[in-house]
Protein backbone atom coordinates (compact mmCIF):
# COMPACT_ATOMS: atom_id res chain seq x y z
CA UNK A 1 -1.71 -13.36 76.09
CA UNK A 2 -5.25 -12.10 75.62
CA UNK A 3 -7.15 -12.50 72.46
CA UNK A 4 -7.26 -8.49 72.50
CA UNK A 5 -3.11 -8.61 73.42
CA UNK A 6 -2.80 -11.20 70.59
CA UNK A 7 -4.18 -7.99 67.73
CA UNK A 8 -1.88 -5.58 69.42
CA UNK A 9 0.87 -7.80 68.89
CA UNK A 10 0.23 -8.65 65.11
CA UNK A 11 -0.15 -4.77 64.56
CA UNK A 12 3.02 -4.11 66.40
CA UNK A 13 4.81 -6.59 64.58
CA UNK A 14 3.52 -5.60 61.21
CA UNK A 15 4.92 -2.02 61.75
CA UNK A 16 8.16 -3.95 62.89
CA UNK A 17 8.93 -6.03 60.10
CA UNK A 18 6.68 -4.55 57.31
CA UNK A 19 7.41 -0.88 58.22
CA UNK A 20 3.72 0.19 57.94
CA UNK A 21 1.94 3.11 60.17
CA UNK A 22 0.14 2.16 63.00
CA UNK A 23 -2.60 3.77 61.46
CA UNK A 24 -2.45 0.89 58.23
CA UNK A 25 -1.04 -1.90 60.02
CA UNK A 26 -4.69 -1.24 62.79
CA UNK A 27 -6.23 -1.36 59.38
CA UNK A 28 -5.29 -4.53 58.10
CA UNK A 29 -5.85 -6.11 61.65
CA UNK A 30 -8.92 -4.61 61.36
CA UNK A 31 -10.32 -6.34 58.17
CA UNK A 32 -8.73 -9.60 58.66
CA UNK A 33 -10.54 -9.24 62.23
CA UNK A 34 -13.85 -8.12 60.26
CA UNK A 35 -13.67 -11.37 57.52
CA UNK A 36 -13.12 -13.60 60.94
CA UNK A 37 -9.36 -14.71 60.16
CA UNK A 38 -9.11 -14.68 64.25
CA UNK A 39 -12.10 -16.20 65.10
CA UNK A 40 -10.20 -19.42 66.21
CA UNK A 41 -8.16 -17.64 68.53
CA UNK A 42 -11.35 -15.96 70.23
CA UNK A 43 -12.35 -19.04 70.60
CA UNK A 44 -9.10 -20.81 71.79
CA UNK A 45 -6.88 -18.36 73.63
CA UNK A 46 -3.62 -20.58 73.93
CA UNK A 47 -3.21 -20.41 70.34
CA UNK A 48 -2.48 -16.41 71.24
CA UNK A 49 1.35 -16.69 71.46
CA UNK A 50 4.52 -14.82 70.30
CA UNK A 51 5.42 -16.92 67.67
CA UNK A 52 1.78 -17.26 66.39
CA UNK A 53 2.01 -13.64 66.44
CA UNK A 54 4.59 -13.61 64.27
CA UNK A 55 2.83 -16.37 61.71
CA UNK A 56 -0.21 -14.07 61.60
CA UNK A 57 1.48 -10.82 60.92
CA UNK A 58 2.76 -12.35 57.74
CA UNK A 59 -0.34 -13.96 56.50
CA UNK A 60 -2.02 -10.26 57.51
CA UNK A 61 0.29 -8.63 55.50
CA UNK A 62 -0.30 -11.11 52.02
CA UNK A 63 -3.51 -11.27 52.57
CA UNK A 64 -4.24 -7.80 52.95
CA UNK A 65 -1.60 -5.18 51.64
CA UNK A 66 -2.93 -3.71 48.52
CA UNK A 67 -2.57 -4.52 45.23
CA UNK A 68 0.42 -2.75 43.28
């Protein structure tokens, strides 16, 4: 998958597992995007997979959900 598939995925998947709007779940991709947490899979596109998909929706979600 594409580095720009690879974002799609992680925001489907947090709206999947997390329940979040597309709208929010965009958002976090968005900042994590913005303070470079995918900058090694720009750079190395076989690390775009499925089931690293999956391992970056969840450390989206704790890294970015808001604080209670």
């Amino acid at each position: 998958m594409t580095y720009e598939q690879h974002l799609d995925e992680v925001a489907t998947l947090l709206t999947e597992i997390y329940t979040l709007s597309d709208e929010t779940a965009i958002g976090f991709v968005m900042r994590a995007q913005a303070d470079d947490y995918f900058s090694g899979h720009d750079d190395d596109p076989s690390i775009c997979t499925r089931e690293r998909a999956e391992q970056d929706a969840r450390a989206v979600f704790k890294g970015y959900k808001p604080e209670k």
